[in-house]
Protein backbone atom coordinates (compact mmCIF):
# COMPACT_ATOMS: atom_id res chain seq x y z
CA UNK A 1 0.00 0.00 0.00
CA UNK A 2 1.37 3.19 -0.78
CA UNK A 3 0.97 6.38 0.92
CA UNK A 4 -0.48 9.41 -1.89
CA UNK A 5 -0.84 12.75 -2.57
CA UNK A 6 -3.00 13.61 -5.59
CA UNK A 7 -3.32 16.96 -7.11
CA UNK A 8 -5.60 17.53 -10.17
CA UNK A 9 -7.78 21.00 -10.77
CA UNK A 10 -10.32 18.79 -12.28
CA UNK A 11 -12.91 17.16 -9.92
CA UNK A 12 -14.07 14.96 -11.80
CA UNK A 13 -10.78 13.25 -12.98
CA UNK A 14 -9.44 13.73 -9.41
CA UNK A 15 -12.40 11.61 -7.86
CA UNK A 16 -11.98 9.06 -10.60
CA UNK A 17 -8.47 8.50 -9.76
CA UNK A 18 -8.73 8.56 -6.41
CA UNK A 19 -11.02 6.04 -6.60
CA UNK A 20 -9.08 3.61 -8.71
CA UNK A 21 -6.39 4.34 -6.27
CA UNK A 22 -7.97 3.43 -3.78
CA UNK A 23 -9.94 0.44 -5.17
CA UNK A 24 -5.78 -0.90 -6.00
CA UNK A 25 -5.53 -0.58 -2.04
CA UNK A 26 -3.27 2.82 -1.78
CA UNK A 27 -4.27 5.27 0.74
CA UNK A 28 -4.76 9.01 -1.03
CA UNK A 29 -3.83 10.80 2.54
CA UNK A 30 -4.86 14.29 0.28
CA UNK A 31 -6.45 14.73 -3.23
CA UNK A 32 -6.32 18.69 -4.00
CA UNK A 33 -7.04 21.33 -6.72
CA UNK A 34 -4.22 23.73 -6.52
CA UNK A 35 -0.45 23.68 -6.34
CA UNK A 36 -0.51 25.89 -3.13
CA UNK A 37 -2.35 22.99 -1.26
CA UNK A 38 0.05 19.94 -2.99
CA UNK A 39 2.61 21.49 -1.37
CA UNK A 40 1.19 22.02 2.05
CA UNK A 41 -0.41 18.20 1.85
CA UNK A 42 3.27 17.16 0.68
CA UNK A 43 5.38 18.67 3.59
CA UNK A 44 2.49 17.78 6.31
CA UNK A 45 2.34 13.64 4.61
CA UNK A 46 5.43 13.14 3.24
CA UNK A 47 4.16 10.66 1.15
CA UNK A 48 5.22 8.18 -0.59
CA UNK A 49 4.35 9.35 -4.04
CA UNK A 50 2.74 12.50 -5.44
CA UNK A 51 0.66 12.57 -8.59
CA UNK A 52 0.24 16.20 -10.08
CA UNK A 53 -1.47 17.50 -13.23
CA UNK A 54 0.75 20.47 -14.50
CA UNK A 55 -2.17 23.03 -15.26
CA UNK A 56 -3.74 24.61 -12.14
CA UNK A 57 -5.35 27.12 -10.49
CA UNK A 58 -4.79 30.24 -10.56
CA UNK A 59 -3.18 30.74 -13.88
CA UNK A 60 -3.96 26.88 -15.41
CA UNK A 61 -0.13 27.24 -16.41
CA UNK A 62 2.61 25.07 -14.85
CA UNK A 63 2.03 25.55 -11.34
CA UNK A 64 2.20 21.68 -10.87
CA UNK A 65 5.13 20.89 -12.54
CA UNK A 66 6.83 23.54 -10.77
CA UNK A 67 5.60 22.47 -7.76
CA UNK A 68 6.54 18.79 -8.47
CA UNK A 69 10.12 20.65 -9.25
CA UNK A 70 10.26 21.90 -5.47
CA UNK A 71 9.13 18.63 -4.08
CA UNK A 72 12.04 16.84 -5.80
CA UNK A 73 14.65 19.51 -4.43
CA UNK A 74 12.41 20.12 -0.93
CA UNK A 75 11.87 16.23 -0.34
CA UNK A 76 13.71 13.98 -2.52
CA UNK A 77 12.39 10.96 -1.00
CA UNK A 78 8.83 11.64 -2.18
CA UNK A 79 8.54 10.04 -5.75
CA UNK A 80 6.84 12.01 -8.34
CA UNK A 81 4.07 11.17 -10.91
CA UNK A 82 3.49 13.99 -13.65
CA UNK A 83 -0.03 12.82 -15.32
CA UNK A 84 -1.12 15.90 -18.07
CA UNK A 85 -2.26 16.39 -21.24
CA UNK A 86 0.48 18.30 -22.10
CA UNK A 87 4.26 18.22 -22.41
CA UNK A 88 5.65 21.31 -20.57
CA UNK A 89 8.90 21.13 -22.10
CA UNK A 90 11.03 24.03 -20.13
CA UNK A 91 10.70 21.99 -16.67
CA UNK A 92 10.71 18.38 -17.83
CA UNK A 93 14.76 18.40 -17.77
CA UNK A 94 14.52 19.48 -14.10
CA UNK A 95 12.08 17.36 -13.30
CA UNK A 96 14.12 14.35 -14.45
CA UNK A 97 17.75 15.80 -13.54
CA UNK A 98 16.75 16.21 -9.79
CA UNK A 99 17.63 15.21 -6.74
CA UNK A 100 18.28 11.08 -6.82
CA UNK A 101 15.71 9.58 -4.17
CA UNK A 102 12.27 8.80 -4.97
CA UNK A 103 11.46 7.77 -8.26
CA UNK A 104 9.97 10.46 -11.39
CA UNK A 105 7.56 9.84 -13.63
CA UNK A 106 5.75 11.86 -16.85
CA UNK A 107 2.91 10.27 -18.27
CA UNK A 108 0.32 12.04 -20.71
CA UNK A 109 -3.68 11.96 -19.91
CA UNK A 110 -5.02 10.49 -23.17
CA UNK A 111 -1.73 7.78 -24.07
CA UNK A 112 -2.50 5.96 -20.66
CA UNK A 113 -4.69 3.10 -22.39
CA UNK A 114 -5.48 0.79 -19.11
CA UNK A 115 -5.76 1.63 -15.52
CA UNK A 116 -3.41 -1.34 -15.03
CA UNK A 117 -0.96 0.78 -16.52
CA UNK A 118 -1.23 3.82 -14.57
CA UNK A 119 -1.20 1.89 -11.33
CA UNK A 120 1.88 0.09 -12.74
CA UNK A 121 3.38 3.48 -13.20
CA UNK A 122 2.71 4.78 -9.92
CA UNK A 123 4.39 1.43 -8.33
CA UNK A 124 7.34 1.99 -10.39
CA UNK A 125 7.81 5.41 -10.00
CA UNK A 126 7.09 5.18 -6.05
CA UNK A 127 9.51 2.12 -5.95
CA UNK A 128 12.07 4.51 -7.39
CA UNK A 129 11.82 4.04 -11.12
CA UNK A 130 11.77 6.47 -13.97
CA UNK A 131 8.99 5.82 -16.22
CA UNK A 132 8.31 8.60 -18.92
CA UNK A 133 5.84 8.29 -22.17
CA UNK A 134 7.61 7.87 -25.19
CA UNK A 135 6.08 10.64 -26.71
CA UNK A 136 7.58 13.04 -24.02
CA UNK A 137 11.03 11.96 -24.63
CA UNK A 138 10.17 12.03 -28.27
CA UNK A 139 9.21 16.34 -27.90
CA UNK A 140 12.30 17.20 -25.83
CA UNK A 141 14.45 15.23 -28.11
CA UNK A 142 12.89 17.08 -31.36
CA UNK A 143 13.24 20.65 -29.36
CA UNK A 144 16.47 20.44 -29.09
CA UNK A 145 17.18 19.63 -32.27
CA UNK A 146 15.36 22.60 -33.46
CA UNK A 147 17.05 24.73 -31.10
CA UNK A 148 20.53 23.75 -31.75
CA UNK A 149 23.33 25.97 -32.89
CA UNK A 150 22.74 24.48 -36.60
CA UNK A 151 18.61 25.48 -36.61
CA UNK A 152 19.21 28.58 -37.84
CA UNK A 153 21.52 27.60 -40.82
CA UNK A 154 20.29 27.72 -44.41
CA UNK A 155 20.03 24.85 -46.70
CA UNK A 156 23.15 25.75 -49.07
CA UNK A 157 25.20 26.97 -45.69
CA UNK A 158 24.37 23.53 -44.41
CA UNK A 159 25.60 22.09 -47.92
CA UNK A 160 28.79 23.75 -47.19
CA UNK A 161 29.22 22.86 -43.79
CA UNK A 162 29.14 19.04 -44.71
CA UNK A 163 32.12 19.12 -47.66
């Protein structure tokens, strides 16, 4: 059984999740709305894992991913579970480059195709694991190709670079 914090703006999906959670015998100690309260619930629980959407209240940004951020640096023990429906590239790297300790994990909304899976994912990333969706890796890895120091090259200076 594993100890969780769950933070999702959207009631709905939070109650759903808490209740498969649950139903796979974990204990959600707090589910919340807003990163403010993920981090109080955090530091009060220490809990084994957190699960955080990125997009919250107030600005529906990236309060949860920087959140998750300081919960990696703040308590490095606690593993965390990024679920979204979106890949928020400038804070993935620090998300995955922090602290070692509890486990990280990145997983997007609509590519989780069982609950099995997303309970597998939880249990790996709480038992210290790094689990991240393909298609993550797949966007930073495509970024930085764009943004290297050869993006900005022409075709024919490219040309001239390779003879």
């Amino acid at each position: 059984m594993l100890r969780i914090v769950l933070a999702e703006d959207a009631a709905l999906l939070r109650e759903g999740l808490v209740g498969i959670l649950e139903r796979a015998g974990h204990e959600v100690v707090a589910a919340v709305g807003d990163a403010d309260a993920l981090l109080a619930y955090t530091a009060r629980e220490l809990p084994d894992i957190v699960v955080t959407d990125i997009r919250m209240p107030p600005t529906h940004t990236d309060e949860g991913l920087r959140a998750a951020a300081r919960i990696r640096a703040e308590h490095p023990e606690v593993a965390v579970l990024v679920l979204s429906a979106y890949v928020a590239e400038a804070y993935v790297p620090e998300l995955l480059d922090s602290t070692p300790g509890g486990g990280v994990g990145y997983l997007l909304k609509d590519r989780v195709g069982h609950v099995r899976e997303f309970l597998d994912s939880v249990s790996r990333v709480a038992a210290g694991e790094t689990v991240v969706d393909p298609e993550v890796v797949r966007q930073l890895l495509g970024r930085r190709r764009e943004d290297g120091p050869l993006a900005s090259l022409t075709g024919r200076e490219r040309e001239v670079l390779a003879l």
